[in-house]
PDB file of N, CA and C in Angstrom:
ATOM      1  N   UNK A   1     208.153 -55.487 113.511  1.00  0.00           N
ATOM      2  CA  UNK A   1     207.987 -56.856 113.994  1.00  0.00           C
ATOM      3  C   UNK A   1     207.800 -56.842 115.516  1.00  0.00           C
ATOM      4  N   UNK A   2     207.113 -57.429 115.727  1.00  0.00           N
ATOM      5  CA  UNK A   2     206.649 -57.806 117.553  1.00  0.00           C
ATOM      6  C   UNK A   2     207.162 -58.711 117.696  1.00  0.00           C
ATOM      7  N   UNK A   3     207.599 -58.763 119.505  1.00  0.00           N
ATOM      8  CA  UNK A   3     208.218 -59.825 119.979  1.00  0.00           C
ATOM      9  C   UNK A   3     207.546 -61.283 119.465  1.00  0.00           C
ATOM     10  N   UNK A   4     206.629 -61.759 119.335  1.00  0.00           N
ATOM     11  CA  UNK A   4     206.435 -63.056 118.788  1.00  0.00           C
ATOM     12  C   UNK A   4     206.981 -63.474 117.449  1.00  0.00           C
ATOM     13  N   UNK A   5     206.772 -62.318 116.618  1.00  0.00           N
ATOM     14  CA  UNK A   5     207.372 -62.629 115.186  1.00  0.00           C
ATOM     15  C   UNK A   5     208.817 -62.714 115.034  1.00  0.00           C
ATOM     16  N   UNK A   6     209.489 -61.942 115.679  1.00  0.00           N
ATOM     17  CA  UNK A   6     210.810 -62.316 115.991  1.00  0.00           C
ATOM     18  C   UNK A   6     211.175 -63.539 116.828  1.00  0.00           C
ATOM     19  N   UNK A   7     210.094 -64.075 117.416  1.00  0.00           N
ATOM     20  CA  UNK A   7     210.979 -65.160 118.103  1.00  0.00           C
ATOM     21  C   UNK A   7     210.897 -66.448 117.163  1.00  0.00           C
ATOM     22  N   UNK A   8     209.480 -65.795 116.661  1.00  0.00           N
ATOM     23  CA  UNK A   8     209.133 -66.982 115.431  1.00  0.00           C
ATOM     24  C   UNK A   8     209.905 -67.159 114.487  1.00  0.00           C
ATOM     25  N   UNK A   9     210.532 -66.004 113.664  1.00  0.00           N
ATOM     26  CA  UNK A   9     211.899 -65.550 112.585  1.00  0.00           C
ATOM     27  C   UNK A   9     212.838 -66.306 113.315  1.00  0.00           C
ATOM     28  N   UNK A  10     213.337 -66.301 114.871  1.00  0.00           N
ATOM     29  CA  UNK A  10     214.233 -67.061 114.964  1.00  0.00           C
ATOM     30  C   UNK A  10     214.228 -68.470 115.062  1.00  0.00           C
ATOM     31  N   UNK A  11     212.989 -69.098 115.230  1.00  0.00           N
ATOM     32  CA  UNK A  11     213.269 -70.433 115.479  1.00  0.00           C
ATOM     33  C   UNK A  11     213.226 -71.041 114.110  1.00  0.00           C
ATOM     34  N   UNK A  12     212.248 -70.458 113.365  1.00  0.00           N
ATOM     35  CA  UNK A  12     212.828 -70.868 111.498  1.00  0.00           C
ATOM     36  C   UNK A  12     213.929 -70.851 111.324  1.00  0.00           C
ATOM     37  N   UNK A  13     214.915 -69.583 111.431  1.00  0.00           N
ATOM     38  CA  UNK A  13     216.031 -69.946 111.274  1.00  0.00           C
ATOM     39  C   UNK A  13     216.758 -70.954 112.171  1.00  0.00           C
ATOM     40  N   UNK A  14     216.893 -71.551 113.352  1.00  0.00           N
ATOM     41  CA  UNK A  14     216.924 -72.339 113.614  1.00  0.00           C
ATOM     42  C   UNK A  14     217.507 -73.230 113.157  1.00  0.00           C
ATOM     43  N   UNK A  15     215.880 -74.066 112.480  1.00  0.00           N
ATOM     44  CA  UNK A  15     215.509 -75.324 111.802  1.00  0.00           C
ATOM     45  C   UNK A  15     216.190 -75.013 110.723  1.00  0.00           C
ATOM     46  N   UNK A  16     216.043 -74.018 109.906  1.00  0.00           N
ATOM     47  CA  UNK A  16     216.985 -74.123 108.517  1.00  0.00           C
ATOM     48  C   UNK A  16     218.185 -74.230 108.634  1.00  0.00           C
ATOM     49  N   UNK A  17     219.368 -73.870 109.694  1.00  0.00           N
ATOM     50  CA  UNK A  17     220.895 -74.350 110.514  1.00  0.00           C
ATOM     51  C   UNK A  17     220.744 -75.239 110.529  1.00  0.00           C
ATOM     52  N   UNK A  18     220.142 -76.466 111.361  1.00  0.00           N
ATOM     53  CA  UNK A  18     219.959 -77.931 111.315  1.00  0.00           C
ATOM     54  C   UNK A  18     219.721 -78.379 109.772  1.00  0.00           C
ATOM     55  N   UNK A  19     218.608 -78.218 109.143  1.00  0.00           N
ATOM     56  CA  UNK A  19     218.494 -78.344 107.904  1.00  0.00           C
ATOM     57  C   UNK A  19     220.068 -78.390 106.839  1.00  0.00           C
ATOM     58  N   UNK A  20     220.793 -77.022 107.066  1.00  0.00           N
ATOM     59  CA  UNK A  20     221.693 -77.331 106.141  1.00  0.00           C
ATOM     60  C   UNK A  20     222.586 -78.402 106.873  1.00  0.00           C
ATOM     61  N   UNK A  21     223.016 -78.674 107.727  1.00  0.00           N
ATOM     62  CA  UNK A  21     224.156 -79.580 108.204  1.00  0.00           C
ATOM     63  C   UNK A  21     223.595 -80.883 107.521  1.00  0.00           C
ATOM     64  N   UNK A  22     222.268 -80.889 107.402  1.00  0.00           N
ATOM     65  CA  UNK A  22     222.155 -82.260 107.219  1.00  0.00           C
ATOM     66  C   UNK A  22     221.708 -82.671 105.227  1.00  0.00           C
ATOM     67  N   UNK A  23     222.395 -81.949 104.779  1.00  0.00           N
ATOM     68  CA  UNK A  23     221.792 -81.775 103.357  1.00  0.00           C
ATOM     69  C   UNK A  23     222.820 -82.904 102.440  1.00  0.00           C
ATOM     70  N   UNK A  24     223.814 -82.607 102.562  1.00  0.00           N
ATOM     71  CA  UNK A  24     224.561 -84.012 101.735  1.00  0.00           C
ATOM     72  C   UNK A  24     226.060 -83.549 100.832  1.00  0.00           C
ATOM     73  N   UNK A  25     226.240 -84.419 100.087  1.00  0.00           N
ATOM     74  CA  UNK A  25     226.875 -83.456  99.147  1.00  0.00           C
ATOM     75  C   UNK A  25     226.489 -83.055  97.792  1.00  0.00           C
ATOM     76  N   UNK A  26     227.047 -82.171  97.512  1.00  0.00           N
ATOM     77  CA  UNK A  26     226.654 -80.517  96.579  1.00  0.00           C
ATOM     78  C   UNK A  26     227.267 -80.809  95.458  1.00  0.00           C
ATOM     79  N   UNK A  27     226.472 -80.494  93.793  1.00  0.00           N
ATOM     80  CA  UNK A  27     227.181 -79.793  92.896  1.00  0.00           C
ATOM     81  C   UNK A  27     226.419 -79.282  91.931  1.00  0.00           C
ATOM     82  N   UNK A  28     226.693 -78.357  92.110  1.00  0.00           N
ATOM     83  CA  UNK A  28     225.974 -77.535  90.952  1.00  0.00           C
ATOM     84  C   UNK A  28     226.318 -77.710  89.089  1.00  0.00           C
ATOM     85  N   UNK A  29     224.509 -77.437  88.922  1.00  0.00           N
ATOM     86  CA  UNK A  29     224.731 -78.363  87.751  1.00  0.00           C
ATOM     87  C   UNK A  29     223.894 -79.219  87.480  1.00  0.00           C
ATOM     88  N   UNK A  30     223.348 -79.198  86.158  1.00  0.00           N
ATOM     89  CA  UNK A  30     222.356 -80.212  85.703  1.00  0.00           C
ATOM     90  C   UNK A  30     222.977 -81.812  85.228  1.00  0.00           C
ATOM     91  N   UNK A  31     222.080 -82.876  85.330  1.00  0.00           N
ATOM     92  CA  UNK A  31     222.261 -84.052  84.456  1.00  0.00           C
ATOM     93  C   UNK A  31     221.644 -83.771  83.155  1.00  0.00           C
ATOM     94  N   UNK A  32     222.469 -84.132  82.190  1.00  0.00           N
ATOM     95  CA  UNK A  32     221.790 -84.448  80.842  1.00  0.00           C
ATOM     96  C   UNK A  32     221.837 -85.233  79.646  1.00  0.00           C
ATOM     97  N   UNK A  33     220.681 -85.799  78.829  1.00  0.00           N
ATOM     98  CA  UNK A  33     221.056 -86.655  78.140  1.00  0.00           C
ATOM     99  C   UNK A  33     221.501 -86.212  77.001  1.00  0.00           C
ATOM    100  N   UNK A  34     222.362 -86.898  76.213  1.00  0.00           N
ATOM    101  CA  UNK A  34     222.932 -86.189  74.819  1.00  0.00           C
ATOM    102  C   UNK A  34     223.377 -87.050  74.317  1.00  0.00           C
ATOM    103  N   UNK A  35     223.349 -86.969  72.581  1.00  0.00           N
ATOM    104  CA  UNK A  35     223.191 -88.029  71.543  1.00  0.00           C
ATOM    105  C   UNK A  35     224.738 -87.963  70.957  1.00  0.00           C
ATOM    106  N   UNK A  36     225.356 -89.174  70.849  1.00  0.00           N
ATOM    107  CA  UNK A  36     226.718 -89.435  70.707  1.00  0.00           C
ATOM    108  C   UNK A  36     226.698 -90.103  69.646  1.00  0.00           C
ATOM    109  N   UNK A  37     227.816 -90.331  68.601  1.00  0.00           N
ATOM    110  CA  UNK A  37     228.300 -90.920  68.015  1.00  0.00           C
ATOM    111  C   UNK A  37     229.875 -91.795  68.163  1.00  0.00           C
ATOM    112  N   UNK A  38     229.503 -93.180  67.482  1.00  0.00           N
ATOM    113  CA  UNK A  38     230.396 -93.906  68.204  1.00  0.00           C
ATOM    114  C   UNK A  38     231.753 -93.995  67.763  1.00  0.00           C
ATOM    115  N   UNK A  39     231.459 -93.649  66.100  1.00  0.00           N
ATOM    116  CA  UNK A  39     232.526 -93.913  65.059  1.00  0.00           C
ATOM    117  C   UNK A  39     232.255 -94.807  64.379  1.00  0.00           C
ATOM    118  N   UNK A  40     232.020 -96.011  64.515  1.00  0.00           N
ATOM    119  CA  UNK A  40     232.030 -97.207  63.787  1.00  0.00           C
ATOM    120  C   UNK A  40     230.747 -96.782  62.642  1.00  0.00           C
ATOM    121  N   UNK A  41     231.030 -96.808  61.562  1.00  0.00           N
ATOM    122  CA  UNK A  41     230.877 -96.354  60.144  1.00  0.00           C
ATOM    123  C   UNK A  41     229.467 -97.548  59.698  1.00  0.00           C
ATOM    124  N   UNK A  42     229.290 -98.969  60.427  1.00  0.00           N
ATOM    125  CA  UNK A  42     228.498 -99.473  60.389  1.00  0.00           C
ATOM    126  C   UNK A  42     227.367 -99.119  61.525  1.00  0.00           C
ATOM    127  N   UNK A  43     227.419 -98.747  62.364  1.00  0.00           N
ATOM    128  CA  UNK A  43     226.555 -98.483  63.462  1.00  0.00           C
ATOM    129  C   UNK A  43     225.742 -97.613  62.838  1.00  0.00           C
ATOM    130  N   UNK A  44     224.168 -97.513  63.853  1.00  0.00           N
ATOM    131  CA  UNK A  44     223.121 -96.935  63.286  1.00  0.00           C
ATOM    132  C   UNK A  44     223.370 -95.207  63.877  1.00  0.00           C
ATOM    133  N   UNK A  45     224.536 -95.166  64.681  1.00  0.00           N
ATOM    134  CA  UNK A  45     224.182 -93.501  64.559  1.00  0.00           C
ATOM    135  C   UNK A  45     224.939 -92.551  63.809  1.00  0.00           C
ATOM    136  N   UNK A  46     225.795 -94.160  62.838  1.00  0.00           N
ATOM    137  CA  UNK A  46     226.649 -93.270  61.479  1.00  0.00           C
ATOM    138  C   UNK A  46     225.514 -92.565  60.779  1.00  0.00           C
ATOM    139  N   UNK A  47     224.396 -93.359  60.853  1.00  0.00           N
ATOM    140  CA  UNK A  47     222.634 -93.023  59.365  1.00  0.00           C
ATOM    141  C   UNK A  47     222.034 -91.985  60.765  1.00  0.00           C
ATOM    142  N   UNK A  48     222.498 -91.717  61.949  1.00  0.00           N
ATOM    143  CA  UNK A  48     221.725 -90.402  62.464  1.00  0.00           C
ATOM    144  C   UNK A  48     220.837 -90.918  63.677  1.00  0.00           C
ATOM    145  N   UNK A  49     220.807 -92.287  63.756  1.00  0.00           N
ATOM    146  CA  UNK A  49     220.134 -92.608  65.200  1.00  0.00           C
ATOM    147  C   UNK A  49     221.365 -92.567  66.346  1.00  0.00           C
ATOM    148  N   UNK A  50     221.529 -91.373  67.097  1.00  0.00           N
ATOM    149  CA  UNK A  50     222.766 -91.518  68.341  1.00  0.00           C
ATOM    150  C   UNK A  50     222.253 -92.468  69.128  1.00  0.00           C
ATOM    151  N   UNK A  51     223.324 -92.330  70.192  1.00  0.00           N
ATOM    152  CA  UNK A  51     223.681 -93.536  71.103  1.00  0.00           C
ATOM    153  C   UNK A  51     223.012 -92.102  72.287  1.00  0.00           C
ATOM    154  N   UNK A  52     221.921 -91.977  73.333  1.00  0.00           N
ATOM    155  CA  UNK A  52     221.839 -91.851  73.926  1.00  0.00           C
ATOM    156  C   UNK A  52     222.794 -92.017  75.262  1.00  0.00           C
ATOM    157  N   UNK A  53     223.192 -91.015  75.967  1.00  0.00           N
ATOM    158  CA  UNK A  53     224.081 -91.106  77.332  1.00  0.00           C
ATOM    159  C   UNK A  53     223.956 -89.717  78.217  1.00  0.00           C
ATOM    160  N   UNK A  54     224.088 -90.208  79.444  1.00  0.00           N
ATOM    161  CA  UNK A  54     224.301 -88.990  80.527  1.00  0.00           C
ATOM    162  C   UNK A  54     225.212 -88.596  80.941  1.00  0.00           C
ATOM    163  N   UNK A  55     225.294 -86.751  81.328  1.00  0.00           N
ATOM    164  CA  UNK A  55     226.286 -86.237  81.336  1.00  0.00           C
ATOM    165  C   UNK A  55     226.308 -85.378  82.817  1.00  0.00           C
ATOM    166  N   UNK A  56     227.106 -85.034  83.345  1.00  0.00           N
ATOM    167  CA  UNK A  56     226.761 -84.046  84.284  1.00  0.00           C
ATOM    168  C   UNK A  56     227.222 -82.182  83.915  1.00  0.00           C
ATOM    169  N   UNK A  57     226.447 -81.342  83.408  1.00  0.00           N
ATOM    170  CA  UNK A  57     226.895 -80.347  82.605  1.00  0.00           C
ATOM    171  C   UNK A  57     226.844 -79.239  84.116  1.00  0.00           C
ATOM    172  N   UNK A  58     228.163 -78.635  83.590  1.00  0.00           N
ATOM    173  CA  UNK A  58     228.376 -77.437  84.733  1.00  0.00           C
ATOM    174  C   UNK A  58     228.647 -76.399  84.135  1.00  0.00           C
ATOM    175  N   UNK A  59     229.017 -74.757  83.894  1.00  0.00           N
ATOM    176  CA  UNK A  59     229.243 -74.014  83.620  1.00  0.00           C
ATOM    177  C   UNK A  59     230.390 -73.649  84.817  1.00  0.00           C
ATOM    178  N   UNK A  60     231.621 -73.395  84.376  1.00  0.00           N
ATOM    179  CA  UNK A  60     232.952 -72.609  85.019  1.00  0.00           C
ATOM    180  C   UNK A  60     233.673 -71.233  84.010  1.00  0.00           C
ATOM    181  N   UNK A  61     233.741 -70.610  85.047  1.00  0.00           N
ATOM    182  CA  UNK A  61     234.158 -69.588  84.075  1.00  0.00           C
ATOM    183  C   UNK A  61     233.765 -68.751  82.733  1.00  0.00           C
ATOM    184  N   UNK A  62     232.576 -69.276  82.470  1.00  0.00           N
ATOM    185  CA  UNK A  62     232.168 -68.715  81.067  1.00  0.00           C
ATOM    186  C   UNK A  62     232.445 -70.177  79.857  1.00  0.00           C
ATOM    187  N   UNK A  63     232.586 -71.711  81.126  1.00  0.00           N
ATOM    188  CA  UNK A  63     232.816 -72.504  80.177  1.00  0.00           C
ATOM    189  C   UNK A  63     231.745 -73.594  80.131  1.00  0.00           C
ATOM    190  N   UNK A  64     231.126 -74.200  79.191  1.00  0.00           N
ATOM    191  CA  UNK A  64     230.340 -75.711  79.453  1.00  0.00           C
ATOM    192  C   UNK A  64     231.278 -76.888  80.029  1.00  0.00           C
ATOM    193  N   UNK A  65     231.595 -77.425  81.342  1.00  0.00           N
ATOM    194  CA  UNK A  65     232.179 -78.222  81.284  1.00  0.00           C
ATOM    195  C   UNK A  65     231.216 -79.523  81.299  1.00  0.00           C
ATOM    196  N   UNK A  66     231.814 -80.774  80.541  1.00  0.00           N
ATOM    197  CA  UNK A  66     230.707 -82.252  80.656  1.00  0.00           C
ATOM    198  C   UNK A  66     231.527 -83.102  81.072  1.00  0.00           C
ATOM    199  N   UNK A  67     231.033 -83.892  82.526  1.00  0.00           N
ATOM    200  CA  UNK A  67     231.527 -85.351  82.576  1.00  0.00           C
ATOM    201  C   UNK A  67     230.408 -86.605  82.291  1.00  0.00           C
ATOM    202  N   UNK A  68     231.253 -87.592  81.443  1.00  0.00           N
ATOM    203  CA  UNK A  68     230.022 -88.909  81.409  1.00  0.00           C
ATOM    204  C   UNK A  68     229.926 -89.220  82.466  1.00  0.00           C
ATOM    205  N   UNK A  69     228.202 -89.345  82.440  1.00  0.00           N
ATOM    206  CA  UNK A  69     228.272 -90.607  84.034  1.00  0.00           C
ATOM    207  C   UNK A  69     227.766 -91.722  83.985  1.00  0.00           C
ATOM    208  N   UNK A  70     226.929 -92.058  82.531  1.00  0.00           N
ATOM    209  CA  UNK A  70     226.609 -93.478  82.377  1.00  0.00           C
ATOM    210  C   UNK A  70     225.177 -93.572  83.255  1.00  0.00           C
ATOM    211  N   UNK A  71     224.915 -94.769  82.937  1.00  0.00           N
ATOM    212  CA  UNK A  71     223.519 -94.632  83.666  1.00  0.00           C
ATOM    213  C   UNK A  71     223.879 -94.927  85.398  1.00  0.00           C
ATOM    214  N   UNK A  72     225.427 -95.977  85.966  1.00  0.00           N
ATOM    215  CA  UNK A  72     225.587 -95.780  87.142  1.00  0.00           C
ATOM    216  C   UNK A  72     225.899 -94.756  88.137  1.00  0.00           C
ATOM    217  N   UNK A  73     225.891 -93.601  87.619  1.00  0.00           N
ATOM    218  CA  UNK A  73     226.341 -92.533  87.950  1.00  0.00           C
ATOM    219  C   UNK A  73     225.272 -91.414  88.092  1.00  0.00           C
ATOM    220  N   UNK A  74     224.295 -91.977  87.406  1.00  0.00           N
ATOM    221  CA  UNK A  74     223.094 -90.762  87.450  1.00  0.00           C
ATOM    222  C   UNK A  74     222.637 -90.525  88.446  1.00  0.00           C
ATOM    223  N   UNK A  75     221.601 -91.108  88.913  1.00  0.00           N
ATOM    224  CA  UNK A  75     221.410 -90.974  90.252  1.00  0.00           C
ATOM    225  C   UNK A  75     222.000 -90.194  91.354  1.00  0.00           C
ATOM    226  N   UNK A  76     223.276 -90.596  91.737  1.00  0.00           N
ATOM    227  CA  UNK A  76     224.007 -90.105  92.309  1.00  0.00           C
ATOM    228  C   UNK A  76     223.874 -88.496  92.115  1.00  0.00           C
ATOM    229  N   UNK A  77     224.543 -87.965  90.571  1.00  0.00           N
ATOM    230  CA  UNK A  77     224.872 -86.983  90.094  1.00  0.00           C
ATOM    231  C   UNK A  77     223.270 -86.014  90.287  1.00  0.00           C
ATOM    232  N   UNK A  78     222.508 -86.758  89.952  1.00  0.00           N
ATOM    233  CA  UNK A  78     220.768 -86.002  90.740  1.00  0.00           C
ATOM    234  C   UNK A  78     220.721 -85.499  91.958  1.00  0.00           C
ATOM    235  N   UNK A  79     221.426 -86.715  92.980  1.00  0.00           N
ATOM    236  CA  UNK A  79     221.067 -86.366  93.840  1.00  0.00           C
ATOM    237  C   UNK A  79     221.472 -85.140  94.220  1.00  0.00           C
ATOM    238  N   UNK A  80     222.852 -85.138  94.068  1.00  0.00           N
ATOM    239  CA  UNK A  80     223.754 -83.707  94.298  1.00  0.00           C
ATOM    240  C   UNK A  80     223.443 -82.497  93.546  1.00  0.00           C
ATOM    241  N   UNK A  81     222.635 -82.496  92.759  1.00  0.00           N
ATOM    242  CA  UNK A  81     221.950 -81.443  92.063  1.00  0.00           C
ATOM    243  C   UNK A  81     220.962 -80.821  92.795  1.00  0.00           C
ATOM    244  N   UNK A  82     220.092 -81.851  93.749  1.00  0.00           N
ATOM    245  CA  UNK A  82     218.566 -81.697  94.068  1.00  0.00           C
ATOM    246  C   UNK A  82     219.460 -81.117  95.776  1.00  0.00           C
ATOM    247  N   UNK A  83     220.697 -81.814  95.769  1.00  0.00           N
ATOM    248  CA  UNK A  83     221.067 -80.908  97.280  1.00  0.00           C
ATOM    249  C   UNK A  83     221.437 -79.427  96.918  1.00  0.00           C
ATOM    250  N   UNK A  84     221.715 -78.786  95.688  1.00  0.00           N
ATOM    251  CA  UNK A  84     222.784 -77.728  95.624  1.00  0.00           C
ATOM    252  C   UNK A  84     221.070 -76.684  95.881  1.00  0.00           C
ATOM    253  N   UNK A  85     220.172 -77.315  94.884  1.00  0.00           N
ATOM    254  CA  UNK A  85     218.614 -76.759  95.206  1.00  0.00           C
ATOM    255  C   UNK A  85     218.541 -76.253  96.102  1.00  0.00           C
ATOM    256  N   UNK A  86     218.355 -77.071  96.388  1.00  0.00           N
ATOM    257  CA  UNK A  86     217.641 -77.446  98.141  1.00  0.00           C
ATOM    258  C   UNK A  86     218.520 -76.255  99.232  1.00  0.00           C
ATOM    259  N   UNK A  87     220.021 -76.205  99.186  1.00  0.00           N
ATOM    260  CA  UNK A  87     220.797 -75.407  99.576  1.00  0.00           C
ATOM    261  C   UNK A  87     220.710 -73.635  99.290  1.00  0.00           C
ATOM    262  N   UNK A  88     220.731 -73.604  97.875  1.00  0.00           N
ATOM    263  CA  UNK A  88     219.964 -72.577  97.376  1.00  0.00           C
ATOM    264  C   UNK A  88     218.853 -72.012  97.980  1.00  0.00           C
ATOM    265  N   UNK A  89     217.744 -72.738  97.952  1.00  0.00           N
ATOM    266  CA  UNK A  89     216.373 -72.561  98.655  1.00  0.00           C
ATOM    267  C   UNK A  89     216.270 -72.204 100.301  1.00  0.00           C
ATOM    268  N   UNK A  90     217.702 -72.495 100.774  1.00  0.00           N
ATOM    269  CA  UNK A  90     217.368 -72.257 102.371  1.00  0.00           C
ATOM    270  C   UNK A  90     218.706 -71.349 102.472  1.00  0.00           C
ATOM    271  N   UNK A  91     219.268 -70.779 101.620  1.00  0.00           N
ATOM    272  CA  UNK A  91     220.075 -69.795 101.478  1.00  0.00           C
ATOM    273  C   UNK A  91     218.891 -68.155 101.054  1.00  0.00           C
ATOM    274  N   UNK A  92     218.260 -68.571 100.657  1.00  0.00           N
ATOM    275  CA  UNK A  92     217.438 -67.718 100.303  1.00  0.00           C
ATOM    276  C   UNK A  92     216.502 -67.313 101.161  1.00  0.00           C
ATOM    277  N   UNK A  93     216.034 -68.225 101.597  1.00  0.00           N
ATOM    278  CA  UNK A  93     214.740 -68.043 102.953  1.00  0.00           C
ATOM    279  C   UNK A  93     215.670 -67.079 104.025  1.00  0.00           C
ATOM    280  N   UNK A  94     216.386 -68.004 104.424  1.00  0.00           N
ATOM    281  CA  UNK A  94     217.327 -67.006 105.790  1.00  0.00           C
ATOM    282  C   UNK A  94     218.123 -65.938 105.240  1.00  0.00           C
ATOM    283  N   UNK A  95     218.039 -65.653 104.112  1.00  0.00           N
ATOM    284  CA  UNK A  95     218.379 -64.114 103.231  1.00  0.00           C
ATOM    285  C   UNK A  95     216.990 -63.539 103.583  1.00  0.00           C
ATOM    286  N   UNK A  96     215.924 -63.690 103.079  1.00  0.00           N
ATOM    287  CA  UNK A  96     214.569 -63.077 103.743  1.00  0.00           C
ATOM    288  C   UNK A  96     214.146 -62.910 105.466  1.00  0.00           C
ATOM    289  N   UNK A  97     214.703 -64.343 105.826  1.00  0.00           N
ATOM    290  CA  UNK A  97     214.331 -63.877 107.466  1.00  0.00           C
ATOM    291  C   UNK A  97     215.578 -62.807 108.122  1.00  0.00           C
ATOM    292  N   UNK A  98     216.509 -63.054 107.705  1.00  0.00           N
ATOM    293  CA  UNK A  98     217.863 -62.188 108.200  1.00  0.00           C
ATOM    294  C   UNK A  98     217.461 -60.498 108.163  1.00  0.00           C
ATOM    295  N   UNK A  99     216.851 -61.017 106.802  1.00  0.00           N
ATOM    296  CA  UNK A  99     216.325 -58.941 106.263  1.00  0.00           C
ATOM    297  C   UNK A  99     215.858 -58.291 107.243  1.00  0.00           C
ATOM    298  N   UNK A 100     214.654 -59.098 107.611  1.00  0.00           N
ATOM    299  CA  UNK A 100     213.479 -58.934 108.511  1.00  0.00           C
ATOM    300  C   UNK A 100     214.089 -58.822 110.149  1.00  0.00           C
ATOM    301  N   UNK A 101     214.816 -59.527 110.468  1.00  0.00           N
ATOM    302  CA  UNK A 101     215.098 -59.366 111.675  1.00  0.00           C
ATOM    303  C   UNK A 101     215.930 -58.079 111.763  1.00  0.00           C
ATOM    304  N   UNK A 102     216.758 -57.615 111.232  1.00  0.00           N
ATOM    305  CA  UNK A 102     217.626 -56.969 110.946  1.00  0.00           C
ATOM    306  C   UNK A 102     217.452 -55.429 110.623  1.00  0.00           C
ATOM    307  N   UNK A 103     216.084 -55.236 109.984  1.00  0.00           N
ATOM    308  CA  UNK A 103     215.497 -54.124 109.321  1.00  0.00           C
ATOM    309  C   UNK A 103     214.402 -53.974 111.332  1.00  0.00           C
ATOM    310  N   UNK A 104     214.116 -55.014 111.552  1.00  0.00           N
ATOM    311  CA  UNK A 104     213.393 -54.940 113.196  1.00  0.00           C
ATOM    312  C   UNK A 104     214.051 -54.249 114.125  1.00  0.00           C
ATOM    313  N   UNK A 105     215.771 -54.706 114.427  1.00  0.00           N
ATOM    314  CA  UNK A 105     216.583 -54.321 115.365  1.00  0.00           C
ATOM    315  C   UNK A 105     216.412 -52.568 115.327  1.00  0.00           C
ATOM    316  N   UNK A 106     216.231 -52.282 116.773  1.00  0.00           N
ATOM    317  CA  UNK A 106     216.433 -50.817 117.004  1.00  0.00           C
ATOM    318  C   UNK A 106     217.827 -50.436 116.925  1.00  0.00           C
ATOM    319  N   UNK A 107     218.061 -49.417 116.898  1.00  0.00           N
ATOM    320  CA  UNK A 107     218.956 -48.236 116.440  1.00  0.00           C
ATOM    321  C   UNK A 107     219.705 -48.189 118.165  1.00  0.00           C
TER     322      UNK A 107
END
């Protein structure tokens, strides 16, 4: 790497430092919809039509954990999904620029 590319490697990283401070809050983990039953023996998803609802599904430990979130809750629960991404994604980049600078430094 030549002095420009390194200065360039550093000011990306930089912007991706600013970038994470400003990302939000985090959780890893998908939203999903899944078909429920209500109980009531007259209702139509006793005959197999469920009740559609959203969940926020995480994996701990080797476990599925689910919380309902209803449809007021979705959103929200997206958003924090699309930050854990997003976090991911610039955890990764400055894993690649770090390499690079790093594999540059003389001995």
């Amino acid at each position: 790497m030549n002095k420009k590319e390194i200065a360039r490697t550093k000011r990306r990283l930089g912007y991706l430092h600013k970038k994470l401070a400003g990302i939000g809050p985090i959780m890893r983990g998908t939203v999903v919809l899944l078909g429920t039953k209500c109980g009531n023996p007259r209702c139509r998803c006793a005959r197999g039509e469920k009740h559609l609802q959203y969940y926020f599904s995480v994996n701990v430990e080797k476990k599925t954990k689910l919380m309902y979130l209803g449809k007021s809750k979705k959103a929200e629960a997206e958003e924090y999904s699309k930050n854990y991404e997003l976090l991911w994604n610039i955890i990764e980049e400055m894993t690649l620029l770090n390499f690079e600078l790093l594999k540059a430094k003389k001995r």
